[in-house]
C-alpha atoms as a PDB file:
ATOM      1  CA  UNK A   1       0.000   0.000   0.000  1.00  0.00           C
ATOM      2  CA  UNK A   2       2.624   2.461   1.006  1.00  0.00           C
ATOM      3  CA  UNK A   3       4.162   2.011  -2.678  1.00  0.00           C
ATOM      4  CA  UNK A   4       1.327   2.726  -4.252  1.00  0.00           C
ATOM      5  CA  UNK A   5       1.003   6.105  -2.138  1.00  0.00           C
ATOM      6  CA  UNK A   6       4.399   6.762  -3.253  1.00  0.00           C
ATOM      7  CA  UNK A   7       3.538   6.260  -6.673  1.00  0.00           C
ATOM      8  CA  UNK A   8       0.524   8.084  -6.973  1.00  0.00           C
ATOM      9  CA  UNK A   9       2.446  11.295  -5.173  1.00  0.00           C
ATOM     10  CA  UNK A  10       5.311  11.271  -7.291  1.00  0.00           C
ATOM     11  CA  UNK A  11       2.550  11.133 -10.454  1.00  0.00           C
ATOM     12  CA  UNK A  12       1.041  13.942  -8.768  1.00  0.00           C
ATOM     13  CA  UNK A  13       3.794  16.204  -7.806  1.00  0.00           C
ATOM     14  CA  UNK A  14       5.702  16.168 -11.593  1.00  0.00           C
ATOM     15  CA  UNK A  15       2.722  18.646 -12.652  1.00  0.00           C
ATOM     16  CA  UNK A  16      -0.488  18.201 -14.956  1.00  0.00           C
ATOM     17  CA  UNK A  17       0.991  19.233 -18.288  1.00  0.00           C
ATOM     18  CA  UNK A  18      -3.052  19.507 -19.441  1.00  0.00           C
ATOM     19  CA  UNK A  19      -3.431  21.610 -16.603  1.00  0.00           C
ATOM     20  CA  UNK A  20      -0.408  23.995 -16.963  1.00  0.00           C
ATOM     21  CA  UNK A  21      -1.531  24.849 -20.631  1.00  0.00           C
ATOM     22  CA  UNK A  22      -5.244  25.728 -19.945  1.00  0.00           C
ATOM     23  CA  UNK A  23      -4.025  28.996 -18.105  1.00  0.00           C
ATOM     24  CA  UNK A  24      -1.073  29.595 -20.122  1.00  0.00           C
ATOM     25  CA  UNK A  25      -2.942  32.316 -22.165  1.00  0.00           C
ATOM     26  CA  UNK A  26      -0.410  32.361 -24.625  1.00  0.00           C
ATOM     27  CA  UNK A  27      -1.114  33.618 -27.824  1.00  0.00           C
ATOM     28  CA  UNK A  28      -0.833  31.321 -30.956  1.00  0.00           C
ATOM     29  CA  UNK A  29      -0.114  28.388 -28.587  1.00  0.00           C
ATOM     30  CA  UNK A  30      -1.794  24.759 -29.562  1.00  0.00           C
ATOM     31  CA  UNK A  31      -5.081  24.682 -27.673  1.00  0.00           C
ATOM     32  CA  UNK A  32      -6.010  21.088 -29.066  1.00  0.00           C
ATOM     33  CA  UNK A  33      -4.600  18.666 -27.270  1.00  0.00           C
ATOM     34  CA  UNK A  34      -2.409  21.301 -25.687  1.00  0.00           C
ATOM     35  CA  UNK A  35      -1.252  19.229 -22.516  1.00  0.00           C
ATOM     36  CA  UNK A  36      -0.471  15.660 -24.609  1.00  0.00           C
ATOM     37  CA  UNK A  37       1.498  17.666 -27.100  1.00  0.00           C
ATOM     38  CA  UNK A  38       3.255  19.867 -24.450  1.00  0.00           C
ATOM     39  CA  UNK A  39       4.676  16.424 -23.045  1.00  0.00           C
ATOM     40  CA  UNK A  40       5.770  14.910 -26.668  1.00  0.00           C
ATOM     41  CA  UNK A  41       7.885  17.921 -27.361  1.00  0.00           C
ATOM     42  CA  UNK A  42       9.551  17.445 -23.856  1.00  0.00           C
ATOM     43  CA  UNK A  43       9.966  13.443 -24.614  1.00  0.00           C
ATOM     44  CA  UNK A  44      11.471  14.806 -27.947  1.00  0.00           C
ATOM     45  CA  UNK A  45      13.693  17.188 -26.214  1.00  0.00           C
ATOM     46  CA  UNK A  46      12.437  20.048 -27.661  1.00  0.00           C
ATOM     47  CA  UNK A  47      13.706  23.184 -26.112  1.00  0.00           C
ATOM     48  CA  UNK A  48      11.970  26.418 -25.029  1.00  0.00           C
ATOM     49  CA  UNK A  49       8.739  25.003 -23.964  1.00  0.00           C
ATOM     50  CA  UNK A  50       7.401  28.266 -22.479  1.00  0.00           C
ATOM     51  CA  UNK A  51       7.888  30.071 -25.610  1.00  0.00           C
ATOM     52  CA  UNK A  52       6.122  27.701 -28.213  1.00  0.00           C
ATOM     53  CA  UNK A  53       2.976  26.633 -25.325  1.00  0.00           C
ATOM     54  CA  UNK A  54       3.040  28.805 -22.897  1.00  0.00           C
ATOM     55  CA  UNK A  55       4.066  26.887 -20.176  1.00  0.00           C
ATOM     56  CA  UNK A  56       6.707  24.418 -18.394  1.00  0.00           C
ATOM     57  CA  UNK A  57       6.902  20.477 -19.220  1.00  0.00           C
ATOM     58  CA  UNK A  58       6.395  18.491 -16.500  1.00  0.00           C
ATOM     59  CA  UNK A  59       9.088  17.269 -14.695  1.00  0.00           C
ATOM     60  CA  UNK A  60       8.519  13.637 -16.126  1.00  0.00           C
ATOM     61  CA  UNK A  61       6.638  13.991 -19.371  1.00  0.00           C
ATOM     62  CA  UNK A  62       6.389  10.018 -20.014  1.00  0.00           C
ATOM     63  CA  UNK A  63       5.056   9.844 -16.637  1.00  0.00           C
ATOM     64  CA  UNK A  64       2.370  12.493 -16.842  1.00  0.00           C
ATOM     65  CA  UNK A  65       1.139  11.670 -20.838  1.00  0.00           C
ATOM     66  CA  UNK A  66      -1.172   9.317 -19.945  1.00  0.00           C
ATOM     67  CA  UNK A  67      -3.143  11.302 -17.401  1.00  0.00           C
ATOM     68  CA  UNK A  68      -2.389  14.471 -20.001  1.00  0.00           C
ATOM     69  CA  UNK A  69      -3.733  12.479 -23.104  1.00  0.00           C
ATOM     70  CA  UNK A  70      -6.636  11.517 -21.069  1.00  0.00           C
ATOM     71  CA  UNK A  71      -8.078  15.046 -19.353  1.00  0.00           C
ATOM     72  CA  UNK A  72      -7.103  16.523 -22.886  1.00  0.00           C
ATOM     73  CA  UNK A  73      -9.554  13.895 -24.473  1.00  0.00           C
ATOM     74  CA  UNK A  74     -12.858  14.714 -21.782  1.00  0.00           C
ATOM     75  CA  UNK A  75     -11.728  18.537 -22.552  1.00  0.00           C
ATOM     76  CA  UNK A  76     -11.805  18.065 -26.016  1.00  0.00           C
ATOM     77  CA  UNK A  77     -15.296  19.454 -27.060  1.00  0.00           C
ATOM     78  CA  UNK A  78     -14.096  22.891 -25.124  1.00  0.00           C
ATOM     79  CA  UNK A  79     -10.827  23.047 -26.951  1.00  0.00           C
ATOM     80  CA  UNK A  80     -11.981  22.636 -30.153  1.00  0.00           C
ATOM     81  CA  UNK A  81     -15.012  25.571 -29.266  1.00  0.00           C
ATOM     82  CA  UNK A  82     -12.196  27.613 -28.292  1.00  0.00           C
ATOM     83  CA  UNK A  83      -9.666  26.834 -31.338  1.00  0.00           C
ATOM     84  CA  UNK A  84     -12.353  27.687 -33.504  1.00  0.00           C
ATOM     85  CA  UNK A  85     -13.075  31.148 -31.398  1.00  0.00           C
ATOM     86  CA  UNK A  86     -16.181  30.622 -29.968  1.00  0.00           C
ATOM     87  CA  UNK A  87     -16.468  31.725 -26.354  1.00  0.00           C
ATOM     88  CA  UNK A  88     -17.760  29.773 -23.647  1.00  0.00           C
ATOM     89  CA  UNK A  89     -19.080  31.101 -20.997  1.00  0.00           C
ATOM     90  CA  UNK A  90     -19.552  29.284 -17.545  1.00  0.00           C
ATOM     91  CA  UNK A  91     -21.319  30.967 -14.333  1.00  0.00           C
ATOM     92  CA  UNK A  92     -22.901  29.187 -11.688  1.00  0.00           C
ATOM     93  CA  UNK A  93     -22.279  28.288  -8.290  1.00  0.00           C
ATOM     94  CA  UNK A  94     -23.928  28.934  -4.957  1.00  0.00           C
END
């Protein structure tokens, strides 16, 4: 059990690449798929991350894909509203 603890913190401590590029507000940065793509170019040892997305890679990219590749998927229908410049707008609460 206490591996798995240590696992799971070390997953969540390298950083949410997904996360990362949804407040990067960077203009002309991929919005698609930002996160997934954000951790390729770091696999591929791409340089200047910041510049071309708008925000650090993780820490360990090949660790945080999967979990990238998957909140990038459920945010799809969003990214591809705001790649094609429609704006969303979401109010609520209590």
């Amino acid at each position: 059990m206490n591996k798995l603890i240590s696992i799971s913190l070390a997953l969540a401590l390298t950083g949410c690449a997904t996360a990362r590029t949804l407040d990067a507000a960077k203009p002309g940065a991929p919005v698609v798929y930002a996160g997934t793509r954000l951790n390729l170019y770091a696999l591929q040892g791409g340089c200047c991350a910041a510049d071309r997305f708008g925000a650090q890679a993780p820490g360990y990219p090949g660790l945080d894909l999967p979990g990238s590749a998957l909140l990038d998927t459920l945010l799809l229908p969003l990214s591809l509203l705001t790649a094609a410049g429609v704006g969303v707008r979401a109010t609520g609460g209590l």
